[in-house]
Protein backbone atom coordinates (compact mmCIF):
# COMPACT_ATOMS: atom_id res chain seq x y z
CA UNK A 1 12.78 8.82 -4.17
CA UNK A 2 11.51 7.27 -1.10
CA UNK A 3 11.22 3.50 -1.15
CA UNK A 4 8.28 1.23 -1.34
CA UNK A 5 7.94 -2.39 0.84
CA UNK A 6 4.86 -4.44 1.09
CA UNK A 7 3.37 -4.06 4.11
CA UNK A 8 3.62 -0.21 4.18
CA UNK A 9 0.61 1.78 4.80
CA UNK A 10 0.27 4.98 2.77
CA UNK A 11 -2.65 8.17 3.00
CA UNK A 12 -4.01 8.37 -0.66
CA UNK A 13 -4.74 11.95 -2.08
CA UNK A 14 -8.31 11.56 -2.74
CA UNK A 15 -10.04 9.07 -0.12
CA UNK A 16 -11.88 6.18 -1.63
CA UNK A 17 -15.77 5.93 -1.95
CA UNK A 18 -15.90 3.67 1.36
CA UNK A 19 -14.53 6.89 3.33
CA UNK A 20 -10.87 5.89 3.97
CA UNK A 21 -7.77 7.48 2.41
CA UNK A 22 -5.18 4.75 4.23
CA UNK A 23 -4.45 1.77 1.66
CA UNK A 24 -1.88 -1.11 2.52
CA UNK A 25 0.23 -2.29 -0.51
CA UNK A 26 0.44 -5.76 -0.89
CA UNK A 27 2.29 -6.42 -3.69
CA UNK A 28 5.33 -4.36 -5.84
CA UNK A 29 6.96 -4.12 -8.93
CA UNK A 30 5.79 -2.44 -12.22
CA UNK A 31 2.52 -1.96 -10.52
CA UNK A 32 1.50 -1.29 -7.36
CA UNK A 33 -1.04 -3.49 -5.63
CA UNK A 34 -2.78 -1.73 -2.63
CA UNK A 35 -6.04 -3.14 -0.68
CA UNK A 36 -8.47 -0.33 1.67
CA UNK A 37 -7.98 -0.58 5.07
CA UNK A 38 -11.91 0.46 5.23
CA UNK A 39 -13.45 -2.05 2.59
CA UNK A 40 -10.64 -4.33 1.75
CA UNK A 41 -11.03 -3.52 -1.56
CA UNK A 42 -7.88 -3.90 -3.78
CA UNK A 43 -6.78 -2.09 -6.56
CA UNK A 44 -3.84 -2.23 -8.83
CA UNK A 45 -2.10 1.28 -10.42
CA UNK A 46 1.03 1.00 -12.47
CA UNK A 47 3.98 2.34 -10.20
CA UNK A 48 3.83 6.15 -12.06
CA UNK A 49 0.20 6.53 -10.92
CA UNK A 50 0.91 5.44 -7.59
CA UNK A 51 3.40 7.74 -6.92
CA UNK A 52 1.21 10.69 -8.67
CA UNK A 53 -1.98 9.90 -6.45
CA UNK A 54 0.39 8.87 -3.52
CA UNK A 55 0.43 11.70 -0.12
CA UNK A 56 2.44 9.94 2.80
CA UNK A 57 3.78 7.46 4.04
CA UNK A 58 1.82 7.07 7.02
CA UNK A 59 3.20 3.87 8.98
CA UNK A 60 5.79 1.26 7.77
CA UNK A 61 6.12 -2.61 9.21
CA UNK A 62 8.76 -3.58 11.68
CA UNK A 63 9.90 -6.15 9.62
CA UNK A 64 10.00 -4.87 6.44
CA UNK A 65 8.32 -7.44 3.30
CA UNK A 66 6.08 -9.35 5.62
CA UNK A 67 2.74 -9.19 5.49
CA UNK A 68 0.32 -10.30 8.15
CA UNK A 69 -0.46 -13.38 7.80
CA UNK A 70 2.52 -14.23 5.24
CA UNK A 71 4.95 -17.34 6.82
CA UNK A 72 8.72 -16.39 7.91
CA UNK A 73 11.15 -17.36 5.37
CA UNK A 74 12.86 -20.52 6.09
């Protein structure tokens, strides 16, 4: 099973109502926290349904765990 890190961008099966079918996850764990990269909308799914609705892994961050914006670790 592939691994998941915040930051990763992933294609969706079904494309949300905005159009786009790429979704960022912000935030892991039991559930999966993902926000459109068309709207900005977020959603949460638990971490079975991600994986069900899930298609590719379509770009992953250089340093993995950072999110833009986030401050470097100390």
């Amino acid at each position: 099973m592939e691994e998941i890190l915040l930051g990763d961008v992933v294609q969706m099966r079904k494309p949300h109502p905005c159009g786009s079918d790429l979704w960022v996850i912000i935030r892991t764990g039991a559930d999966i926290k993902i926000r459109c990269t068309g709207c900005g909308r977020i959603v949460m799914l638990d971490r079975e349904a991600f994986l069900k609705r899930r298609k590719r892994l379509v770009e992953r961050p250089e340093s993995p765990g950072l999110l833009k914006g986030a401050s470097e670790p100390s």
